[in-house]
N, C-alpha and C. Protein backbone atom coordinates (compact mmCIF):
# COMPACT_ATOMS: atom_id res chain seq x y z
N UNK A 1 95.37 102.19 118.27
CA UNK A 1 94.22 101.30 118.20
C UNK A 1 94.56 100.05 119.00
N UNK A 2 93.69 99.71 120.04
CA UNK A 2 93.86 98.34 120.87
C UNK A 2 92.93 97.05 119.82
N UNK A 3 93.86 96.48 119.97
CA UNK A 3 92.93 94.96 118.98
C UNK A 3 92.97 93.91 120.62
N UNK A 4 91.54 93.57 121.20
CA UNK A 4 91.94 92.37 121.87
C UNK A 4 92.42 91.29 121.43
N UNK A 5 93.04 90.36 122.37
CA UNK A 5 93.84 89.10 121.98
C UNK A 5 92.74 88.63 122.13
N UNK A 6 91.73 88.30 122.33
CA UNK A 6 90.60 87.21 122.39
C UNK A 6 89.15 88.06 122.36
N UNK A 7 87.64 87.25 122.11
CA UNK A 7 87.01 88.04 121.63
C UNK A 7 85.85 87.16 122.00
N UNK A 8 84.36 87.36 122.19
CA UNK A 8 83.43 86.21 122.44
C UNK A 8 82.93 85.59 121.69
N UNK A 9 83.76 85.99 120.11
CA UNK A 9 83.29 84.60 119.16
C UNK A 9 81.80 84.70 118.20
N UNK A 10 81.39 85.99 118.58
CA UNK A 10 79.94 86.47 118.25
C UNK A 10 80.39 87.20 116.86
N UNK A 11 80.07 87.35 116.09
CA UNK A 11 79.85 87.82 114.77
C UNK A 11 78.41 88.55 114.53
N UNK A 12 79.02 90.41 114.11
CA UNK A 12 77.57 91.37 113.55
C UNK A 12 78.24 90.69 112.19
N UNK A 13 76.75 90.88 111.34
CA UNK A 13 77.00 90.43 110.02
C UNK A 13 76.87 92.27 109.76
N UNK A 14 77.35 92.68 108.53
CA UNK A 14 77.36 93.75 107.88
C UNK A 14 76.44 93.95 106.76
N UNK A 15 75.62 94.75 106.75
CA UNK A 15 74.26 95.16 105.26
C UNK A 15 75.14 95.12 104.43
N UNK A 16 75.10 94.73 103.41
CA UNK A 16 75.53 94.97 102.37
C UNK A 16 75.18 96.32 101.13
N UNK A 17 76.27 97.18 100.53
CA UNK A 17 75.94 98.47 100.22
C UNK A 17 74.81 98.37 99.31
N UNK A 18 73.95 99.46 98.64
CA UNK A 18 72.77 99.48 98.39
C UNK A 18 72.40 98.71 97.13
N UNK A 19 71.66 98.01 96.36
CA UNK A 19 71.56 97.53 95.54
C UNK A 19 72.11 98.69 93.93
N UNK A 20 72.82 97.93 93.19
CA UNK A 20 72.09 98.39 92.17
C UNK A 20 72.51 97.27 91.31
N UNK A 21 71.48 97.85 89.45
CA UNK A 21 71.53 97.04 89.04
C UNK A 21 72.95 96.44 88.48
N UNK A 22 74.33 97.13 88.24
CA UNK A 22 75.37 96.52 88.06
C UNK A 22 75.64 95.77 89.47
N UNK A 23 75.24 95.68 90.06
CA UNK A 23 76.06 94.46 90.67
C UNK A 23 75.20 93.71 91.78
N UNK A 24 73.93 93.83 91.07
CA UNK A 24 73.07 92.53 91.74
C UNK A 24 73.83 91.05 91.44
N UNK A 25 73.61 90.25 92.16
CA UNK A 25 73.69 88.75 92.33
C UNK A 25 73.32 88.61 91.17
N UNK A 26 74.12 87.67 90.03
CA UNK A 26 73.91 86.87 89.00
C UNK A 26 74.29 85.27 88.58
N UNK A 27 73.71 85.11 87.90
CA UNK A 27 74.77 83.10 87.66
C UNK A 27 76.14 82.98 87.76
N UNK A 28 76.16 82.52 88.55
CA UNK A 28 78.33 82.14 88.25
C UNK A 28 78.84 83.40 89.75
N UNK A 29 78.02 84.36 90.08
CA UNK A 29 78.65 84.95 91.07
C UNK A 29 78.70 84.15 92.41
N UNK A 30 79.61 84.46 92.74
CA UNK A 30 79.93 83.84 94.28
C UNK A 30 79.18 84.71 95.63
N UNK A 31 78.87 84.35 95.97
CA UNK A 31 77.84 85.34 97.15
C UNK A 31 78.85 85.09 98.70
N UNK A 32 78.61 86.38 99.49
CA UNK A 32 79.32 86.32 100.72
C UNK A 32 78.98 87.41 101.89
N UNK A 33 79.27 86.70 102.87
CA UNK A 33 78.71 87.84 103.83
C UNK A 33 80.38 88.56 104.35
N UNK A 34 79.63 89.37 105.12
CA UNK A 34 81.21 90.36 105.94
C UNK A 34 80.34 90.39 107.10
N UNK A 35 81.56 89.25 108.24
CA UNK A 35 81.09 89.55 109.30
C UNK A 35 82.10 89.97 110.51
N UNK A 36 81.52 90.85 111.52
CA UNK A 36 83.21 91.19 112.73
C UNK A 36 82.36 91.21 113.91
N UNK A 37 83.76 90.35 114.16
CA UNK A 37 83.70 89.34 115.79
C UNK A 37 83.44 91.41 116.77
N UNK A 38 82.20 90.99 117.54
CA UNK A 38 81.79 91.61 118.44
C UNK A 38 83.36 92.10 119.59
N UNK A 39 83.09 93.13 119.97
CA UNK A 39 84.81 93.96 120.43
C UNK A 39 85.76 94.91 120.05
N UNK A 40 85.41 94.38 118.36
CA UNK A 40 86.49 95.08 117.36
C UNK A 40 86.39 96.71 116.97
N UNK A 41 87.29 97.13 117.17
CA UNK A 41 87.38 98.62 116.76
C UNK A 41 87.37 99.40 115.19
N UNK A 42 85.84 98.45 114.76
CA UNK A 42 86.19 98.45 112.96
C UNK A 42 84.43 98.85 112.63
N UNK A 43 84.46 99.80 112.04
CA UNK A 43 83.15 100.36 111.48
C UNK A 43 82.77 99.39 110.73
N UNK A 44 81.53 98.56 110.82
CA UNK A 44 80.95 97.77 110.31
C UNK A 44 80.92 97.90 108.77
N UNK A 45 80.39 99.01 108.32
CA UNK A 45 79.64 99.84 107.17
C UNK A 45 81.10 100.20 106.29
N UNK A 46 81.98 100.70 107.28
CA UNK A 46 83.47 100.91 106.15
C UNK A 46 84.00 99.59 106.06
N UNK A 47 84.04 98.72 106.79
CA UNK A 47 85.03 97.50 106.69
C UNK A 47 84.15 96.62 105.53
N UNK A 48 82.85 96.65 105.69
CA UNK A 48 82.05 96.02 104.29
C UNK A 48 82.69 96.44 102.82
N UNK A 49 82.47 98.25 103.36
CA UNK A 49 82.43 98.41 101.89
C UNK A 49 83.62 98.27 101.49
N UNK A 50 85.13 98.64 102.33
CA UNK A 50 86.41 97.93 101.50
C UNK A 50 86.77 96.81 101.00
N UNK A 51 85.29 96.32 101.80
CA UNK A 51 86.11 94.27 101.52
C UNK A 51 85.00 94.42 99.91
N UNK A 52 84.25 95.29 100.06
CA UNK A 52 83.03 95.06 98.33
C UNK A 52 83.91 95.84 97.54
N UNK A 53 84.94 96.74 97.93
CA UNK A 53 85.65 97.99 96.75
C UNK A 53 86.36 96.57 96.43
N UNK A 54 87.46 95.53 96.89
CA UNK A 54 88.53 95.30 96.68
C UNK A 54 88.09 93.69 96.16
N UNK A 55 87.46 93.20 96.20
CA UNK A 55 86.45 92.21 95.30
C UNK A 55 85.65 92.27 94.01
N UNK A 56 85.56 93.86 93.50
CA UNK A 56 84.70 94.20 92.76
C UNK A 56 85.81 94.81 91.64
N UNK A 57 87.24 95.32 92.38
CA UNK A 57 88.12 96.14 91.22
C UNK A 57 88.65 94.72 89.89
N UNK A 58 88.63 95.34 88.93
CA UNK A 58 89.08 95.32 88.00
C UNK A 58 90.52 94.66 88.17
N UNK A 59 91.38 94.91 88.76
CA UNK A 59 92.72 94.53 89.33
C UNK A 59 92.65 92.99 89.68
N UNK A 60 91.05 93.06 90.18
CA UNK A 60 91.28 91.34 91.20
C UNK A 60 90.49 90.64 90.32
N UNK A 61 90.29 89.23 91.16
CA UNK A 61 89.67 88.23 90.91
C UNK A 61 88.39 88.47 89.61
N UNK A 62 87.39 89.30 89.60
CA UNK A 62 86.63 89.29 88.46
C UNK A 62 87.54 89.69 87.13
N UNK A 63 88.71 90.09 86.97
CA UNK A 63 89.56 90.03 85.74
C UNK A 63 90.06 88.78 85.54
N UNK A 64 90.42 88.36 86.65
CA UNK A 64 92.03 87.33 86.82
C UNK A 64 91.08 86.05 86.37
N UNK A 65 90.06 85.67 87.20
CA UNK A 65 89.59 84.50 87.21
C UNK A 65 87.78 84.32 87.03
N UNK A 66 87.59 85.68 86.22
CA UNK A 66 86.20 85.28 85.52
C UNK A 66 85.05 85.33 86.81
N UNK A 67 85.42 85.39 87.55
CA UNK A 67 84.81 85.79 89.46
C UNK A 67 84.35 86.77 89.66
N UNK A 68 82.80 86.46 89.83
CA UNK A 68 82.24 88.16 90.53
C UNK A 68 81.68 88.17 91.80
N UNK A 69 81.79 88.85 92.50
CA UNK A 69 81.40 88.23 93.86
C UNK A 69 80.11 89.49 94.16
N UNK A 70 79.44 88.96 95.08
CA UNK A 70 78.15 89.48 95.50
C UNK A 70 78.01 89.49 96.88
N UNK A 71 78.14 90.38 97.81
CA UNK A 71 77.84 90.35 99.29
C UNK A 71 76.29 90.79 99.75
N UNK A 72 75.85 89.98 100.89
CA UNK A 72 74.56 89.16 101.43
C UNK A 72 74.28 89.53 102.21
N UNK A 73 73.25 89.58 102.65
CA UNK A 73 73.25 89.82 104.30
C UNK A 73 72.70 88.70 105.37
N UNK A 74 73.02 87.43 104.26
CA UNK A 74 73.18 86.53 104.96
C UNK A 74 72.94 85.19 103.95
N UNK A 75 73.73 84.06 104.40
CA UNK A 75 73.49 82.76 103.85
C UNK A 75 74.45 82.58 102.47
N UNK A 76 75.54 83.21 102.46
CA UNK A 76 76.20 83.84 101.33
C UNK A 76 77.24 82.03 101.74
N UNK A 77 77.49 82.10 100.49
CA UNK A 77 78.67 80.99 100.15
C UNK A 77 79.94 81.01 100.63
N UNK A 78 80.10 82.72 100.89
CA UNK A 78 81.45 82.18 102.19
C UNK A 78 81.24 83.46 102.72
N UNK A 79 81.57 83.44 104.25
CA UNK A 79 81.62 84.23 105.06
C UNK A 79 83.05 84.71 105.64
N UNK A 80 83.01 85.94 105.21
CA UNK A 80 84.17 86.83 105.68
C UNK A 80 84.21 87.11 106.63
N UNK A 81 84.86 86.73 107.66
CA UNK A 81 84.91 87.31 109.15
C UNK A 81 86.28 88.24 109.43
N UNK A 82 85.87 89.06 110.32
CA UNK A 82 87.11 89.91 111.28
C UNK A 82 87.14 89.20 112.19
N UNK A 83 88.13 89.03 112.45
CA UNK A 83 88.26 88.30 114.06
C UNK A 83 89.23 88.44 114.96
N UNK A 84 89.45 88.40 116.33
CA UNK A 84 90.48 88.44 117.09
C UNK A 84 91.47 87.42 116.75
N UNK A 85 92.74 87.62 117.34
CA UNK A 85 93.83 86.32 117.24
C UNK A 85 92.93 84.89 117.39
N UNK A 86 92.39 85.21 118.99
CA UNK A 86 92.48 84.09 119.76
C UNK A 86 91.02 83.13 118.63
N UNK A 87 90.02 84.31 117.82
CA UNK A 87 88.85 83.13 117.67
C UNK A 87 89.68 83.14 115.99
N UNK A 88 90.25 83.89 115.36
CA UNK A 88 91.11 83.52 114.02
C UNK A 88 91.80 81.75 114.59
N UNK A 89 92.35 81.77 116.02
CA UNK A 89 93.23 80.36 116.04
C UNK A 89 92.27 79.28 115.97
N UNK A 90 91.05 79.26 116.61
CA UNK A 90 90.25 79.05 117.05
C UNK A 90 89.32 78.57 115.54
N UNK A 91 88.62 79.34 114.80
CA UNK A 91 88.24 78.92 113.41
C UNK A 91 89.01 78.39 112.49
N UNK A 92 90.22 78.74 112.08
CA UNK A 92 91.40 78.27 111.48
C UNK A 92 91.84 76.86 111.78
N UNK A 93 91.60 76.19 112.83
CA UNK A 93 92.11 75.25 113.43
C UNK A 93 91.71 73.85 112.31
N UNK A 94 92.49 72.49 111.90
CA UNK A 94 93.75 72.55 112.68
C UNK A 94 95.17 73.41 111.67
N UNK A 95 94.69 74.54 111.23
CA UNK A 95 95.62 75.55 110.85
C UNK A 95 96.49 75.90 111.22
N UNK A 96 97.66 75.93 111.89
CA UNK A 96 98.23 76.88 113.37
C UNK A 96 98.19 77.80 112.92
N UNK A 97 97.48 79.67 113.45
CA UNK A 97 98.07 80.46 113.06
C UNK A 97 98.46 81.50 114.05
N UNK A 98 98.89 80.64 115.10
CA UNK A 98 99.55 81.10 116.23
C UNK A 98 99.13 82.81 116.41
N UNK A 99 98.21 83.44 116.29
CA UNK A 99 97.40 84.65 116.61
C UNK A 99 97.87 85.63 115.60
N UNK A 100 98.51 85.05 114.90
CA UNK A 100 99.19 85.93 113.82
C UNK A 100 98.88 86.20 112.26
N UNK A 101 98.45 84.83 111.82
CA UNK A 101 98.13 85.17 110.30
C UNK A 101 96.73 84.95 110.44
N UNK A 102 96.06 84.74 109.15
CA UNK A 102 94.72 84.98 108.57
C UNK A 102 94.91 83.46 107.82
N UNK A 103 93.70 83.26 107.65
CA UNK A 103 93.30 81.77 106.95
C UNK A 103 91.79 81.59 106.21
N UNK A 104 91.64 80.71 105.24
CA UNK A 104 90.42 79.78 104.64
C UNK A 104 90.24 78.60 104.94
N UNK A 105 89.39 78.60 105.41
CA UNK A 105 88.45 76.97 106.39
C UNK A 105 87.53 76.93 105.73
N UNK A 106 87.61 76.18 104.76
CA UNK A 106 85.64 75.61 104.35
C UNK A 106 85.66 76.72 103.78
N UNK A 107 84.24 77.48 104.39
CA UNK A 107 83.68 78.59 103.96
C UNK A 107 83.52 80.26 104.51
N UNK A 108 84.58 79.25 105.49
CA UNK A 108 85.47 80.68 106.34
C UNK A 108 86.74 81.51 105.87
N UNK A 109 86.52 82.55 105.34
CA UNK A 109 87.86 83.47 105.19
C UNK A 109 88.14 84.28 106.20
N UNK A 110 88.80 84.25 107.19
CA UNK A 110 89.27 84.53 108.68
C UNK A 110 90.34 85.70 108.82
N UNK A 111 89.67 86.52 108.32
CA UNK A 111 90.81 87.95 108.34
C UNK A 111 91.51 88.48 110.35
N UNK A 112 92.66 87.83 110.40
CA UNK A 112 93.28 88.58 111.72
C UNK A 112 92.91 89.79 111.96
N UNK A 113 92.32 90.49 113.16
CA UNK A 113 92.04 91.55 113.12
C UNK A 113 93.19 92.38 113.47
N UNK A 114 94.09 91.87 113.89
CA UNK A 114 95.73 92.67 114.44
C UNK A 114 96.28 92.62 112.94
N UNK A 115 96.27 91.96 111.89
CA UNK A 115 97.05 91.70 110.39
C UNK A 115 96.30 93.08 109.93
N UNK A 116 94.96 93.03 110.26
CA UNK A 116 93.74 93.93 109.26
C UNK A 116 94.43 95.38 110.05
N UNK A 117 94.19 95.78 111.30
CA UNK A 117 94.70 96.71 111.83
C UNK A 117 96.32 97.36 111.67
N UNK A 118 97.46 96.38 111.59
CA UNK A 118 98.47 96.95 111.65
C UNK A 118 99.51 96.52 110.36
N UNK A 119 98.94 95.08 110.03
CA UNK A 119 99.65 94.92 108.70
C UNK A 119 100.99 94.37 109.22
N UNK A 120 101.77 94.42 108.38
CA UNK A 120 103.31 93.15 108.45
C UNK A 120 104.44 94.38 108.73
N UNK A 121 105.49 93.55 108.46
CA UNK A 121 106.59 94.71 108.55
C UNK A 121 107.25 95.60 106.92
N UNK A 122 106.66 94.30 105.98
CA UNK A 122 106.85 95.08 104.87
C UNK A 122 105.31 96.08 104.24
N UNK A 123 104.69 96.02 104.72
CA UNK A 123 103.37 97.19 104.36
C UNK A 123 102.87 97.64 105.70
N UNK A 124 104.22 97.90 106.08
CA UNK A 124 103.69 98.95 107.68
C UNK A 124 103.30 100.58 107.86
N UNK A 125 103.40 100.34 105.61
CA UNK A 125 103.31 101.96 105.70
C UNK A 125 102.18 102.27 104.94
N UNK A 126 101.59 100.95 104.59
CA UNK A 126 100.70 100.80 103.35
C UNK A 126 99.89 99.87 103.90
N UNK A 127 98.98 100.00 105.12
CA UNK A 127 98.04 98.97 105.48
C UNK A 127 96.81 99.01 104.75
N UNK A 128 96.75 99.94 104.24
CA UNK A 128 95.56 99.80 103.23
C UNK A 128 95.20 98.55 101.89
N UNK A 129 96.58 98.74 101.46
CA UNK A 129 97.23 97.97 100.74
C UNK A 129 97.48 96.59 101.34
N UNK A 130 98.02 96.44 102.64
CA UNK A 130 98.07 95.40 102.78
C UNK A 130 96.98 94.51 103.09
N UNK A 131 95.57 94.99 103.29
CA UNK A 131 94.20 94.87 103.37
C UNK A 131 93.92 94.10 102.23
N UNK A 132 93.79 94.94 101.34
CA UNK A 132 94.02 94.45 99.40
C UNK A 132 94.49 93.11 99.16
N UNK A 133 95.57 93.02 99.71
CA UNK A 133 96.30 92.09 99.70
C UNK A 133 95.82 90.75 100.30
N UNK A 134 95.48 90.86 101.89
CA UNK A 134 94.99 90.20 102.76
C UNK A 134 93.43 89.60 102.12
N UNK A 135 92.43 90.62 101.72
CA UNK A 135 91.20 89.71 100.86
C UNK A 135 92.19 89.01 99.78
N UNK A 136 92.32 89.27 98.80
CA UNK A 136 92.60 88.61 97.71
C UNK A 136 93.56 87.63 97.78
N UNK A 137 94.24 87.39 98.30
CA UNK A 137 95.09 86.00 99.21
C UNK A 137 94.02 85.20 99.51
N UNK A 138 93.49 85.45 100.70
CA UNK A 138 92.23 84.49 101.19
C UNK A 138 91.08 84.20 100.15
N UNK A 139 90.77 84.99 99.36
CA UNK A 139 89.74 84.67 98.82
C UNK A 139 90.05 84.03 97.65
N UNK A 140 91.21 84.02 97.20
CA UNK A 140 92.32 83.62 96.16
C UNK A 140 91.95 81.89 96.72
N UNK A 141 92.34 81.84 97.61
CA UNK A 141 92.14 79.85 97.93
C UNK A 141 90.83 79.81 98.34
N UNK A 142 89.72 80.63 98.29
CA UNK A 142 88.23 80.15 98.55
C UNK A 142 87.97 79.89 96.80
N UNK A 143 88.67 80.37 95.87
CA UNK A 143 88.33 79.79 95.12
C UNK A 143 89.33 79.36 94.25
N UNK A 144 90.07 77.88 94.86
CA UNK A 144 90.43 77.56 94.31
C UNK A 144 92.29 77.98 93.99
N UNK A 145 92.71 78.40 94.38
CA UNK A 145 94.14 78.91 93.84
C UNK A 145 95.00 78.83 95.16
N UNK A 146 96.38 78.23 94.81
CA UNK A 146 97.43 77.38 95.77
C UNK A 146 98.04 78.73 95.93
N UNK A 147 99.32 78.67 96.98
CA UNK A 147 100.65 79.49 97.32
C UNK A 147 101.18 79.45 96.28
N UNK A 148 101.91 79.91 95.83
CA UNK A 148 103.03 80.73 94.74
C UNK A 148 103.72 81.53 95.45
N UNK A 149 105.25 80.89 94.64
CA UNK A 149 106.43 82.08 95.29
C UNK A 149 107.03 82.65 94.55
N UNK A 150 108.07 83.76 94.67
CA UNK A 150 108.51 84.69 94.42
C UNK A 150 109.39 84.41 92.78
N UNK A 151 108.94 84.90 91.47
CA UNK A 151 109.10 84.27 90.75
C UNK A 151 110.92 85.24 90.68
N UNK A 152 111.46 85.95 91.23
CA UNK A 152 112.49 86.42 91.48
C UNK A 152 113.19 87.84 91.77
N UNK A 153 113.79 87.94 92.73
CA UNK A 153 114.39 89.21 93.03
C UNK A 153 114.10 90.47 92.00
N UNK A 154 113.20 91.65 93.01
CA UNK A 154 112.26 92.54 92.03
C UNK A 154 111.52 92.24 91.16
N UNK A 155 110.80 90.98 91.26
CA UNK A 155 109.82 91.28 90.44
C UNK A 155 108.42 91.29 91.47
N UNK A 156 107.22 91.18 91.09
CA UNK A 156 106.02 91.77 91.46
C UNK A 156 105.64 90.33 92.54
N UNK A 157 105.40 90.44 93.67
CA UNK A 157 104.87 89.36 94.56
C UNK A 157 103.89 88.75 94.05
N UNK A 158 103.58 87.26 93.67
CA UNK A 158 102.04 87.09 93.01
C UNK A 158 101.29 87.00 94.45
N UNK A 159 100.04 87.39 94.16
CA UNK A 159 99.06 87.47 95.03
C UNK A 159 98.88 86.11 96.03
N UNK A 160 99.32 85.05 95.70
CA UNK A 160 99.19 83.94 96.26
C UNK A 160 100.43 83.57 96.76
N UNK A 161 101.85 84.53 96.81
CA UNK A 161 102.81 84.53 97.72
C UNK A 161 102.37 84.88 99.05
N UNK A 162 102.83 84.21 100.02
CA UNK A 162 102.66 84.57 101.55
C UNK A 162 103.37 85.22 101.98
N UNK A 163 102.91 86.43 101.43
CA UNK A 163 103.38 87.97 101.42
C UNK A 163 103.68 88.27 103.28
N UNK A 164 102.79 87.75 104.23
CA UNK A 164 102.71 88.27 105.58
C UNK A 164 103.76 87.70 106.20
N UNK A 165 104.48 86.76 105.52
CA UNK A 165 105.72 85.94 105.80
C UNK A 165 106.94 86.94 105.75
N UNK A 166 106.66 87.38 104.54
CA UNK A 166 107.80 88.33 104.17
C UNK A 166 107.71 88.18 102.27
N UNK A 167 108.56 89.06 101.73
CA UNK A 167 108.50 89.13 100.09
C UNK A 167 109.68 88.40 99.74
N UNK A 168 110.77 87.68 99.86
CA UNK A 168 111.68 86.65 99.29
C UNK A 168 112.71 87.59 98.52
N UNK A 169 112.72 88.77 98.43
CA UNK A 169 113.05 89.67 97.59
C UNK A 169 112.42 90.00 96.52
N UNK A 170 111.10 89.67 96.55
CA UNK A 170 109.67 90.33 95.51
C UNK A 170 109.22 91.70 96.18
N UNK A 171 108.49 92.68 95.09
CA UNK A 171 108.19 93.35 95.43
C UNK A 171 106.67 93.08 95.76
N UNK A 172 106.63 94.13 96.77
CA UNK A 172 104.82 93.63 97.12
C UNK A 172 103.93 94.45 96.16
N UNK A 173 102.88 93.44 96.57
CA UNK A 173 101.58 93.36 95.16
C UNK A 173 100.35 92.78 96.00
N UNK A 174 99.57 93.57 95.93
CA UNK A 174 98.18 93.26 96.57
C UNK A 174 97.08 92.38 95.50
N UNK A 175 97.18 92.49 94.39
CA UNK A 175 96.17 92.26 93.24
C UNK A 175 96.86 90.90 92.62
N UNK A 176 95.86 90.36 92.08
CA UNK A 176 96.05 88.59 91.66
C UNK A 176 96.60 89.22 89.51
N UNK A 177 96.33 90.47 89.23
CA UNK A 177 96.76 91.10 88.20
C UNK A 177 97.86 91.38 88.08
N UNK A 178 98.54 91.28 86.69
CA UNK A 178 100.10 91.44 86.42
C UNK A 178 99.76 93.24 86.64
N UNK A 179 98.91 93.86 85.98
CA UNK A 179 99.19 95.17 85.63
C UNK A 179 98.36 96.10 86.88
């Protein structure tokens, strides 16, 4: 898979999957769009619905922190983007993330599209997982929640370790959940 280093900065927003009534928009939910920078080699329709599977499990944020999130098809309270290095450096800013990591700006959660595509060196075998990981990190400080480190050799990475750094000698953990 080729990821360009740069990209024209244009954003398709993504439909959001079909209504139903468990998980219409309610009080207290957080609303959001999924959008990817025009270029990218990422099915609109699958990259939505992983970023709605991994927001919606049980594992994340609606256990951990009482958070339910709701995706829009537009005007949503934060917007999820895919993006190339160059417009990730570019939105992120004054962030450095030198074309490499992913970031939260405002109301931007700025998923690397080379991080989303190939993942780190410790989930080079588990990018799926490291996906998991990658929302719930970012969306972890859209609402609210700092870095945390490695509370010690083998134990479980908390979700708000900067896992893409490396694990400190934690094991990796995609979910903001002990279990």
């Amino acid at each position: 898979m080729r990821i360009p280093a740069a990209g024209s900065g244009e954003f398709v927003v993504t439909a959001p999957p079909s209504s139903t009534a468990d998980h219409a928009a309610g009080a207290g939910d957080l609303t959001y769009t999924v959008e990817i920078e025009e270029g990218l080699p990422f099915a609109p329709t699958v990259t939505a619905r992983t970023i709605d599977g991994i927001l919606d499990d049980d594992r994340g944020w609606p256990t951990v922190a009482g958070r339910s999130f709701h995706q829009t098809a537009d005007a949503g309270e934060l917007r999820i983007l895919l993006a190339t290095p160059a417009t990730t450096d570019e939105l992120c800013a004054p962030l450095k993330t030198n074309g490499e990591v992913s970031c939260r700006n405002g109301d931007l959660v700025v998923l690397n599209a080379r991080r989303w595509a190939f993942g780190t060196d410790d989930y080079q075998d588990a990018v799926p997982m490291y996906r998991t990981y990658l929302v719930n990190h970012e969306v972890g400080h859209a609402i609210g929640y700092a870095h945390a480190e490695c509370p010690g050799p083998g134990e479980r990475a908390p979700v708000m370790q900067q896992q893409t750094y490396g694990l400190d000698g934690c094991r990796r953990n995609p979910w903001p959940s002990a279990g």
